[in-house]
PDB file of N, CA and C in Angstrom:
ATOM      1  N   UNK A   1      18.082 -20.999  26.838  1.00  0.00           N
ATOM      2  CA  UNK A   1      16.715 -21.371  27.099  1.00  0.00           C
ATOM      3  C   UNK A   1      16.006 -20.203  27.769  1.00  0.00           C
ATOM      4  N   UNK A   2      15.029 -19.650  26.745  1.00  0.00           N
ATOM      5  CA  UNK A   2      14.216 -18.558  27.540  1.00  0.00           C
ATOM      6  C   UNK A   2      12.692 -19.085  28.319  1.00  0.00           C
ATOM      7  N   UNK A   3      12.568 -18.862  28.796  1.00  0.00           N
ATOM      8  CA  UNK A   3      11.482 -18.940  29.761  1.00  0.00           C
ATOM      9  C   UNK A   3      10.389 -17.745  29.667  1.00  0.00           C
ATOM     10  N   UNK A   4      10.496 -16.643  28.979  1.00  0.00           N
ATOM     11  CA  UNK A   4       9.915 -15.404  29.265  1.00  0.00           C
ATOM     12  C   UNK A   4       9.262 -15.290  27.680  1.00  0.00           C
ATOM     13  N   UNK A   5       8.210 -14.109  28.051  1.00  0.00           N
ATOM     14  CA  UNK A   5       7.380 -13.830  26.744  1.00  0.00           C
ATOM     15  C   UNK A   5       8.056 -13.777  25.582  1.00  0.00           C
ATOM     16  N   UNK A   6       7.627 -14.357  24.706  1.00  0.00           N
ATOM     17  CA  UNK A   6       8.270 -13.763  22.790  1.00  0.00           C
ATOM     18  C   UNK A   6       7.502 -13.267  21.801  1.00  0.00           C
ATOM     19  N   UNK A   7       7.542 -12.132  21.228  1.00  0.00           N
ATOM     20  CA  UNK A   7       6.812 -11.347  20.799  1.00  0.00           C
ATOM     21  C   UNK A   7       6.622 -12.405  19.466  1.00  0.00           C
ATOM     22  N   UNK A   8       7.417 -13.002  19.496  1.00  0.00           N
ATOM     23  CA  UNK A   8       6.991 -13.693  17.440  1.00  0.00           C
ATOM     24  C   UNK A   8       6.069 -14.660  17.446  1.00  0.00           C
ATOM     25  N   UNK A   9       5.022 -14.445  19.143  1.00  0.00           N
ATOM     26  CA  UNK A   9       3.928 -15.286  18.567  1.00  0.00           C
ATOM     27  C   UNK A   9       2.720 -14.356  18.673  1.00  0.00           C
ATOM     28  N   UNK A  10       2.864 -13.130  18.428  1.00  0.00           N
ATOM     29  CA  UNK A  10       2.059 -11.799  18.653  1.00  0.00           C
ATOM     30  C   UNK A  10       1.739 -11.999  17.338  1.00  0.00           C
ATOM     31  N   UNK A  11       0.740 -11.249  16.698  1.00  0.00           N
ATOM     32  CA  UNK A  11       0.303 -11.298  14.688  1.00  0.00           C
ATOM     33  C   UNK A  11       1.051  -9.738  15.303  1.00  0.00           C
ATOM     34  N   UNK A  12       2.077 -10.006  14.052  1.00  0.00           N
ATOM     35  CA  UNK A  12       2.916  -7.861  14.458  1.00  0.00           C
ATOM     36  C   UNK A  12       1.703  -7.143  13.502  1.00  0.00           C
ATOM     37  N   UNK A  13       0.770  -7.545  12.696  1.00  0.00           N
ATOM     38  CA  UNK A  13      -0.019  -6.702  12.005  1.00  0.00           C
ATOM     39  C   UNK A  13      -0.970  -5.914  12.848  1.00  0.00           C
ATOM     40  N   UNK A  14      -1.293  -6.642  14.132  1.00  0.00           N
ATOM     41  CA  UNK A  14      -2.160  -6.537  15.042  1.00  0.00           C
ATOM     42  C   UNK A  14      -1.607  -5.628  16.122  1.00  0.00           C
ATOM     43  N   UNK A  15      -0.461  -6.219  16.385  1.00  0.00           N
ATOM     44  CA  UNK A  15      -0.043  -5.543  17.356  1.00  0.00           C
ATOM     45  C   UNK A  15       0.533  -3.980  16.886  1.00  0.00           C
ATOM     46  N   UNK A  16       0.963  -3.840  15.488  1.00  0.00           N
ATOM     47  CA  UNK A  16       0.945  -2.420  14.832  1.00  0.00           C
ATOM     48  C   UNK A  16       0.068  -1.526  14.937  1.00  0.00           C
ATOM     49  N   UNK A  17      -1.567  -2.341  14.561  1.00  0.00           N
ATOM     50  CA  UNK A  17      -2.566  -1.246  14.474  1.00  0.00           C
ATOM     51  C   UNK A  17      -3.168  -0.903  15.623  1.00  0.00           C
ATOM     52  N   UNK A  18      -2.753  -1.684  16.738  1.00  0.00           N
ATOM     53  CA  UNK A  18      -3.400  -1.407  17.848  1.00  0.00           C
ATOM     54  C   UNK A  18      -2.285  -0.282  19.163  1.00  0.00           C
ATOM     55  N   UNK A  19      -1.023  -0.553  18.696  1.00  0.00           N
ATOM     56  CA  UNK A  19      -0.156  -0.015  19.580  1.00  0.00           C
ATOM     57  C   UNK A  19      -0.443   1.916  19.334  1.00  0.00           C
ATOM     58  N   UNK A  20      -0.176   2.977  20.262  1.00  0.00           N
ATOM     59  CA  UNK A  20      -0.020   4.025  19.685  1.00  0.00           C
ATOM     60  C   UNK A  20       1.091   4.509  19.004  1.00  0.00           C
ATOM     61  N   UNK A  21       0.896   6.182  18.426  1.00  0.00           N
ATOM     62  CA  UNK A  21       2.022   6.156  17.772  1.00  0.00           C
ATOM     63  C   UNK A  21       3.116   7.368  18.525  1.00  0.00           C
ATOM     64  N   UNK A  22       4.101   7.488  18.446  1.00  0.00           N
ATOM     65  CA  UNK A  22       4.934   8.083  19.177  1.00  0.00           C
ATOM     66  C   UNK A  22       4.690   9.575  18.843  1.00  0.00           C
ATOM     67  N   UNK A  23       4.200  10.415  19.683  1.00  0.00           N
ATOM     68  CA  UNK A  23       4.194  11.989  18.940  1.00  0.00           C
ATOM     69  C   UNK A  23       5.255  13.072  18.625  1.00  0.00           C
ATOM     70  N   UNK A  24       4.745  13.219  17.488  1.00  0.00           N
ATOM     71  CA  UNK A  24       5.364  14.132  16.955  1.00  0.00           C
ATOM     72  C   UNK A  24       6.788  14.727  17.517  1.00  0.00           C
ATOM     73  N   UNK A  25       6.032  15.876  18.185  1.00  0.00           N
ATOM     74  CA  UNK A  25       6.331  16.669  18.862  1.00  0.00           C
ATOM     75  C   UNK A  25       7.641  16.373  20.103  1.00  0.00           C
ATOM     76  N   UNK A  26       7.279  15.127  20.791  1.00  0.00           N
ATOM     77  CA  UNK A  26       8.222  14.068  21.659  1.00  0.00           C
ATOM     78  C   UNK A  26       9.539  13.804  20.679  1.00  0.00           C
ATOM     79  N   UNK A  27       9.412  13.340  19.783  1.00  0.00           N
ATOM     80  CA  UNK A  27      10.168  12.893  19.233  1.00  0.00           C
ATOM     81  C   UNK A  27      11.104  14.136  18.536  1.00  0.00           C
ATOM     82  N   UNK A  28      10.682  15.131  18.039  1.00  0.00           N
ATOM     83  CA  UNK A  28      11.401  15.866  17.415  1.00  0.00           C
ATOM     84  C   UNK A  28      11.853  16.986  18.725  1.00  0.00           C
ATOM     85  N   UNK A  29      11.181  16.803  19.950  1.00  0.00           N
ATOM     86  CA  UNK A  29      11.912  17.534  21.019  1.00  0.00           C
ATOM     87  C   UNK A  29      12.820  16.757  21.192  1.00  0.00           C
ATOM     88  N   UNK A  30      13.315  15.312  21.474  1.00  0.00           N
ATOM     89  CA  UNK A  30      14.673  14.477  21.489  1.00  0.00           C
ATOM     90  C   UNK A  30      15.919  14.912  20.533  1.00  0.00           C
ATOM     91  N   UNK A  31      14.964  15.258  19.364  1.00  0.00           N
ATOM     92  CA  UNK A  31      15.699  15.638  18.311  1.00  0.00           C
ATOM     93  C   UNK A  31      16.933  16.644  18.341  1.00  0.00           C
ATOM     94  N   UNK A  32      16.017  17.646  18.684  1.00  0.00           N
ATOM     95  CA  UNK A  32      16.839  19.102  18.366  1.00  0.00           C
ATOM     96  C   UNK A  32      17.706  19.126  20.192  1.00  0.00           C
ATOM     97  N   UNK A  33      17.511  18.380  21.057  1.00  0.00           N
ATOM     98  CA  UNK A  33      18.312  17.766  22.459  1.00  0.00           C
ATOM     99  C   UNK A  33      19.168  17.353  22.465  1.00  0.00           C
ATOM    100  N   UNK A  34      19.005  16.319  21.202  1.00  0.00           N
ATOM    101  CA  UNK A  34      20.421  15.531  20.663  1.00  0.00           C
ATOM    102  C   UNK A  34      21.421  16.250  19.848  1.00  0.00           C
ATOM    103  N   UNK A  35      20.582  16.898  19.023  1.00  0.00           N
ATOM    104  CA  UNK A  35      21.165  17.897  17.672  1.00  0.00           C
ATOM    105  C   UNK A  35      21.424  16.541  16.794  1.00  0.00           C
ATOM    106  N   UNK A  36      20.205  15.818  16.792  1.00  0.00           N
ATOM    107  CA  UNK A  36      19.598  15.112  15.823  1.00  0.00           C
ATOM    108  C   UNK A  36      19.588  15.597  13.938  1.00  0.00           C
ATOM    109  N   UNK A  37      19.896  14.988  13.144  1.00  0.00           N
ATOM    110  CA  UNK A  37      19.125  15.308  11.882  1.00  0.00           C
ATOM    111  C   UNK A  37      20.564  14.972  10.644  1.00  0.00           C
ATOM    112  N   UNK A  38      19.985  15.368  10.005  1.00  0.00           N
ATOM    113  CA  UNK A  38      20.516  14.600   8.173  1.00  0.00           C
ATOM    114  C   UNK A  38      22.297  14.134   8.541  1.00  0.00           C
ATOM    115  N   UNK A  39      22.675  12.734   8.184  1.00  0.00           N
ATOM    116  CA  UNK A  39      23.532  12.634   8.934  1.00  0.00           C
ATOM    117  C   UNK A  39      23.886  11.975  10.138  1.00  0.00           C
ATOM    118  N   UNK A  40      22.734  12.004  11.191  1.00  0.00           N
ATOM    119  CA  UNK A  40      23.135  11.636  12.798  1.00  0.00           C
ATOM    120  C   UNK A  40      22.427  10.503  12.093  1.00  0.00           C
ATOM    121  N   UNK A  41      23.217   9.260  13.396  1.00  0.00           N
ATOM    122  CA  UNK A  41      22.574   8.042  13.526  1.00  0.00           C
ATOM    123  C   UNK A  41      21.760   7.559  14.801  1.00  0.00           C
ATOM    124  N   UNK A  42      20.778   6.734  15.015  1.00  0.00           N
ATOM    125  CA  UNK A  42      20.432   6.399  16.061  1.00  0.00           C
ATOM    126  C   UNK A  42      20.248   4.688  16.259  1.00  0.00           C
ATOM    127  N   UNK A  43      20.339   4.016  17.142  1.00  0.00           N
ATOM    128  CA  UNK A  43      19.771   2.815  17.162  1.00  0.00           C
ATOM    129  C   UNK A  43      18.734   2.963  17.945  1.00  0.00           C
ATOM    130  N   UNK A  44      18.049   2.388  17.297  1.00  0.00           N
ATOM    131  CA  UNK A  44      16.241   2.065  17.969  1.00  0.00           C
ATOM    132  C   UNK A  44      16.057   0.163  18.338  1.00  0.00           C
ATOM    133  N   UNK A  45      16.464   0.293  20.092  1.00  0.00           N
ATOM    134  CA  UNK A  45      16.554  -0.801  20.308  1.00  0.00           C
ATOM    135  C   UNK A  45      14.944  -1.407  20.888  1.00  0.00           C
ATOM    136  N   UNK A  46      15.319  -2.806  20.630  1.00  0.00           N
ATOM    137  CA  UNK A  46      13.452  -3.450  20.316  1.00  0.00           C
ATOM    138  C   UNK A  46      12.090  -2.362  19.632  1.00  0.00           C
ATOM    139  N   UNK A  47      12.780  -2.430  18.528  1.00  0.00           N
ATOM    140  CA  UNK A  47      12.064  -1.690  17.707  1.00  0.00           C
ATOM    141  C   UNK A  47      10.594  -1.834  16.953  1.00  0.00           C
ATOM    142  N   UNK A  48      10.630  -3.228  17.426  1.00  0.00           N
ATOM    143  CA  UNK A  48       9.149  -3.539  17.003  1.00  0.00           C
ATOM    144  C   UNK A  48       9.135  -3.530  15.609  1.00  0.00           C
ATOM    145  N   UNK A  49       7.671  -2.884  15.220  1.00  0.00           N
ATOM    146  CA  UNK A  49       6.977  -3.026  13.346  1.00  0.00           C
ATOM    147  C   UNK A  49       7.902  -1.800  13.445  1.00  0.00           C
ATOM    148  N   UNK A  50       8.708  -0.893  14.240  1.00  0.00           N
ATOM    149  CA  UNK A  50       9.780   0.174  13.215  1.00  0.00           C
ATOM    150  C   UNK A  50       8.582   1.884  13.588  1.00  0.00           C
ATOM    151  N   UNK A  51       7.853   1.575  14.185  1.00  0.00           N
ATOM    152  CA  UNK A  51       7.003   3.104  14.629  1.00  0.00           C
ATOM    153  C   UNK A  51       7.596   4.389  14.740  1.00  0.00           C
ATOM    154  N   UNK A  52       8.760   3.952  15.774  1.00  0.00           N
ATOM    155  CA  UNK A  52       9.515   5.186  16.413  1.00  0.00           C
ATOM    156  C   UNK A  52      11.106   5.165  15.171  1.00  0.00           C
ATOM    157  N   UNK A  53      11.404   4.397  14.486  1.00  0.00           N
ATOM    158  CA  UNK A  53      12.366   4.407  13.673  1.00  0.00           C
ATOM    159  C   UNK A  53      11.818   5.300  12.381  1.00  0.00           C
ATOM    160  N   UNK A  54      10.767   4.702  12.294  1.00  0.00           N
ATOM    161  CA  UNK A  54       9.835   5.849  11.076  1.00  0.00           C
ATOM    162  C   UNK A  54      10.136   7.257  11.459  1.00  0.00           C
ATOM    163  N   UNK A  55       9.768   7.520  12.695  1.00  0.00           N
ATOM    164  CA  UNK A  55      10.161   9.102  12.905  1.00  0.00           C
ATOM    165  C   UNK A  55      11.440   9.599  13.175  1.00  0.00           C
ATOM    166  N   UNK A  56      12.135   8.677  13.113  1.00  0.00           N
ATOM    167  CA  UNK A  56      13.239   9.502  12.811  1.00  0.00           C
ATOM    168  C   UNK A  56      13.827   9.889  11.666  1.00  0.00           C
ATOM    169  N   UNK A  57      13.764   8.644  10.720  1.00  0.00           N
ATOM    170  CA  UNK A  57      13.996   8.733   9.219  1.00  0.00           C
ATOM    171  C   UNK A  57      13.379   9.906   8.760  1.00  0.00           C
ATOM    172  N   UNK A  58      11.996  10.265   9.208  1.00  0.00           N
ATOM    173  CA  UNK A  58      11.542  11.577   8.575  1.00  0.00           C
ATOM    174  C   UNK A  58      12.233  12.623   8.455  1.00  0.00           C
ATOM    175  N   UNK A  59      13.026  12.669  10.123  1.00  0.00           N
ATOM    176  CA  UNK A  59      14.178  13.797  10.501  1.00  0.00           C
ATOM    177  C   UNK A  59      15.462  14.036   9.272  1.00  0.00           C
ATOM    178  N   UNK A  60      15.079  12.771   8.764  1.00  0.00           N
ATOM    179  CA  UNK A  60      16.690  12.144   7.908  1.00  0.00           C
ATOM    180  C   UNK A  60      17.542  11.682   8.748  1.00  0.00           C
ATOM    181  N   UNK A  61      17.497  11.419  10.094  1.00  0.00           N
ATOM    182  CA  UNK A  61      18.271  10.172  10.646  1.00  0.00           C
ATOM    183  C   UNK A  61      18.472   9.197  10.633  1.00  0.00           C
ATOM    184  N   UNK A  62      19.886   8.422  10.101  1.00  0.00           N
ATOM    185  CA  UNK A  62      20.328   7.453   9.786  1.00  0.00           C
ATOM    186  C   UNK A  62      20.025   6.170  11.039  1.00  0.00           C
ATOM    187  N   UNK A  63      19.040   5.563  11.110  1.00  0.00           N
ATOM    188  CA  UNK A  63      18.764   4.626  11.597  1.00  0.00           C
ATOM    189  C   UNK A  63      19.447   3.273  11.802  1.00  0.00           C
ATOM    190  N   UNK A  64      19.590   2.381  13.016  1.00  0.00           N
ATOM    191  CA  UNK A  64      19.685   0.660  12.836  1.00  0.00           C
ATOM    192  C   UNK A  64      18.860   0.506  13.938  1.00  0.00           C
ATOM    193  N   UNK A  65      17.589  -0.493  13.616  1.00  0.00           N
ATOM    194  CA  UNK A  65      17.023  -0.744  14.496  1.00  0.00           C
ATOM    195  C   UNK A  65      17.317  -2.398  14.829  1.00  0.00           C
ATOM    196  N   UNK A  66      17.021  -2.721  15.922  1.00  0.00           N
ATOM    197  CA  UNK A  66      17.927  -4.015  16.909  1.00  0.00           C
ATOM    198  C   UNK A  66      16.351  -4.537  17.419  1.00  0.00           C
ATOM    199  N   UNK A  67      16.123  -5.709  16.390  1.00  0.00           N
ATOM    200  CA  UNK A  67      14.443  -6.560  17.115  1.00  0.00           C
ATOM    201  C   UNK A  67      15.023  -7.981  16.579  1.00  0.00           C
ATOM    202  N   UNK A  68      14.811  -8.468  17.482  1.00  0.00           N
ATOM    203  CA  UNK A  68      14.937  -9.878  17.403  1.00  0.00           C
ATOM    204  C   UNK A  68      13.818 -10.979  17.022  1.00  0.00           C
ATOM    205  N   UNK A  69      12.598 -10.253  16.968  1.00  0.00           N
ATOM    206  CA  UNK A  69      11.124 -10.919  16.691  1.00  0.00           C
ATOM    207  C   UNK A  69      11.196 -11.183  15.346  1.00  0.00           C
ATOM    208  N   UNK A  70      11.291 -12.053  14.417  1.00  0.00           N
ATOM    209  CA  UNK A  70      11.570 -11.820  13.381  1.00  0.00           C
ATOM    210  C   UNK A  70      10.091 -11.269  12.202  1.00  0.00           C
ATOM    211  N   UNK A  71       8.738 -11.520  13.047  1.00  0.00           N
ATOM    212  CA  UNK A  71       7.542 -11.047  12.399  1.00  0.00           C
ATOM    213  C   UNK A  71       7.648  -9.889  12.777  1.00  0.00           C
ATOM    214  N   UNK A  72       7.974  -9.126  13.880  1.00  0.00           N
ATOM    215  CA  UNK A  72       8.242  -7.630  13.801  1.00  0.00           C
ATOM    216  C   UNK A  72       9.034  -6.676  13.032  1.00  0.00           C
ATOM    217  N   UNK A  73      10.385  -7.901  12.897  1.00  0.00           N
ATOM    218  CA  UNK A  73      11.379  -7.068  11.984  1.00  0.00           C
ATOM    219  C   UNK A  73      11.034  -6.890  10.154  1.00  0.00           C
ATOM    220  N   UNK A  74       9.779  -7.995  10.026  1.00  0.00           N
ATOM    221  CA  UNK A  74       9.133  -8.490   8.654  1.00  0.00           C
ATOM    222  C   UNK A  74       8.571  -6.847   8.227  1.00  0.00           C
ATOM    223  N   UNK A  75       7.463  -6.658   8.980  1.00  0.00           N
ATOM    224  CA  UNK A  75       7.101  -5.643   9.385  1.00  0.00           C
ATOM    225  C   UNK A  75       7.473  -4.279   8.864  1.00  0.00           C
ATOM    226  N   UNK A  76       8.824  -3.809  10.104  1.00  0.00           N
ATOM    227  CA  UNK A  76       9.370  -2.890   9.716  1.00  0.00           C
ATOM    228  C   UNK A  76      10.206  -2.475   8.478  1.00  0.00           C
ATOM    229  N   UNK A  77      11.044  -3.731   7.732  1.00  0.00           N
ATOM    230  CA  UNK A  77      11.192  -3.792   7.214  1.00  0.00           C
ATOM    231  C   UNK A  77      10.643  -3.218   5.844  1.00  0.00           C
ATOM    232  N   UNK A  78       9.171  -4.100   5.526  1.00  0.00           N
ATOM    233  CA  UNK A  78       8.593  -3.590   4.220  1.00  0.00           C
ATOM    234  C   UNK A  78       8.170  -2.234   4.493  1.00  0.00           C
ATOM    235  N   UNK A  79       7.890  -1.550   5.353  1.00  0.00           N
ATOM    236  CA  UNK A  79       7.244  -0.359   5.986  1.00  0.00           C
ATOM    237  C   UNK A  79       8.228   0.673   5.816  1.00  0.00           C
ATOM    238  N   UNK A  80       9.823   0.268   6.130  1.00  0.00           N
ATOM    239  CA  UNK A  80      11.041   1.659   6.429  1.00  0.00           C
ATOM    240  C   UNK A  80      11.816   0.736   5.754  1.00  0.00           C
ATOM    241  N   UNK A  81      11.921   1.152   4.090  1.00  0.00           N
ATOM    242  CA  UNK A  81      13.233   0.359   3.946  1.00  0.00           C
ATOM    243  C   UNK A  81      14.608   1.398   4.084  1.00  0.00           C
ATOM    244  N   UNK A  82      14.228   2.741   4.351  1.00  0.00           N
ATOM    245  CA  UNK A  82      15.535   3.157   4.800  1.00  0.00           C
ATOM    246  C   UNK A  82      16.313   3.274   6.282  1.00  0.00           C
ATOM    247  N   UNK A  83      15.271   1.846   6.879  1.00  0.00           N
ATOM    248  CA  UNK A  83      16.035   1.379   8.273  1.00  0.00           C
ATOM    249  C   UNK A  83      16.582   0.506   7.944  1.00  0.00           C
ATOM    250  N   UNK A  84      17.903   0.250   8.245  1.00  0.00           N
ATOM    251  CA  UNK A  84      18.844  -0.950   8.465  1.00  0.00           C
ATOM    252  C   UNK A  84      18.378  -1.743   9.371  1.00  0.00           C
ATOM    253  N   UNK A  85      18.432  -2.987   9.645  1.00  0.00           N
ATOM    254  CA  UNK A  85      17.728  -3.925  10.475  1.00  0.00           C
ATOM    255  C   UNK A  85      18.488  -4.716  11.169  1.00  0.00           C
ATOM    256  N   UNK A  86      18.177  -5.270  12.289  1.00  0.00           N
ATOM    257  CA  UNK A  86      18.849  -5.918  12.879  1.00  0.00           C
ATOM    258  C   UNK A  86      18.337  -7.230  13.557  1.00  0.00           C
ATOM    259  N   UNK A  87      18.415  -8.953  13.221  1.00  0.00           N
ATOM    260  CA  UNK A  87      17.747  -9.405  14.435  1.00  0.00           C
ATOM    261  C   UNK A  87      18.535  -9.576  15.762  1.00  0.00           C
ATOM    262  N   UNK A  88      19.513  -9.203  16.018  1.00  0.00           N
ATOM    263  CA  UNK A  88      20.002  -9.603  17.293  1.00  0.00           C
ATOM    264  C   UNK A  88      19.143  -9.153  18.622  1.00  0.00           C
ATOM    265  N   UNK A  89      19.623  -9.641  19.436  1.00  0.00           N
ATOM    266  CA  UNK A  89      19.334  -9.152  20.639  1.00  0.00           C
ATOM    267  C   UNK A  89      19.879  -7.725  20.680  1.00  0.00           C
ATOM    268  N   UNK A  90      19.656  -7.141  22.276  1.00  0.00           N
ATOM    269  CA  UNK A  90      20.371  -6.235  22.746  1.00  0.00           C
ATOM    270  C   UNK A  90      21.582  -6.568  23.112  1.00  0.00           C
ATOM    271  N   UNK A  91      21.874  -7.406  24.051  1.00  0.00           N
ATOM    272  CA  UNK A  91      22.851  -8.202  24.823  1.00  0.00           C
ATOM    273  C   UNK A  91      23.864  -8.132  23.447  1.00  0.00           C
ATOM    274  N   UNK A  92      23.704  -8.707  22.450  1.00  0.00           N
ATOM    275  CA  UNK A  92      24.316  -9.589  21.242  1.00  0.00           C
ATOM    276  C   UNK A  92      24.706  -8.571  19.916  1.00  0.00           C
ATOM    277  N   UNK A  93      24.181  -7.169  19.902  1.00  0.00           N
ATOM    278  CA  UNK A  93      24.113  -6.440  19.131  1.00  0.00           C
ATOM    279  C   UNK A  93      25.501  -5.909  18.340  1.00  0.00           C
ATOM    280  N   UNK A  94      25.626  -6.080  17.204  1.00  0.00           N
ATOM    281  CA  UNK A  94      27.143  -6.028  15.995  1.00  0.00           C
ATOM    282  C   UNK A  94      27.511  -4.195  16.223  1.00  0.00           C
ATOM    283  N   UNK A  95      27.396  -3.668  17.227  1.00  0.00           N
ATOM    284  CA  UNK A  95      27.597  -2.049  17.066  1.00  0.00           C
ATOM    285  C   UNK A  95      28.835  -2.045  18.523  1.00  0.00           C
TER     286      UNK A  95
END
């Protein structure tokens, strides 16, 4: 029994176009930190509509993103189909 906010009564279309987007630059400095790229995997946990999973795939990083919202994961889904998806929790997550 949760008691606390749930994103799956958010419209994720809304909450997509309004959220920002992760830059560039941020992201591909994580990158080359990690020694990120074609090959590496990452999980992108509460991943939302998939924003920050998008940029990595660009990298060619093998993605699983972990959202439990299931209108968010709708979302990312049609948007990155070369993210693997996940609804679990964090707590609950198959990795």
């Amino acid at each position: 029994m949760s008691s606390g906010f749930s994103f799956e009564v958010v419209d994720a279309l809304h909450y997509d176009e309004l959220r920002p987007e992760y830059a560039p630059e941020a992201v591909a400095w994580v990158a080359e930190r990690c020694e990120l790229g074609a090959g590496s995997s990452v999980v992108d946990l509460a991943a939302g509509t998939g924003r920050l999973s998008g940029r990595f795939v660009d990298l060619g990083v093998d993605v699983i993103a972990v959202e439990p919202a299931a209108n968010m994961r709708a979302v990312l889904d049609e948007r990155y189909a070369r993210v693997r998806s996940t609804g679990t929790t964090t707590e609950s997550m198959p990795l």
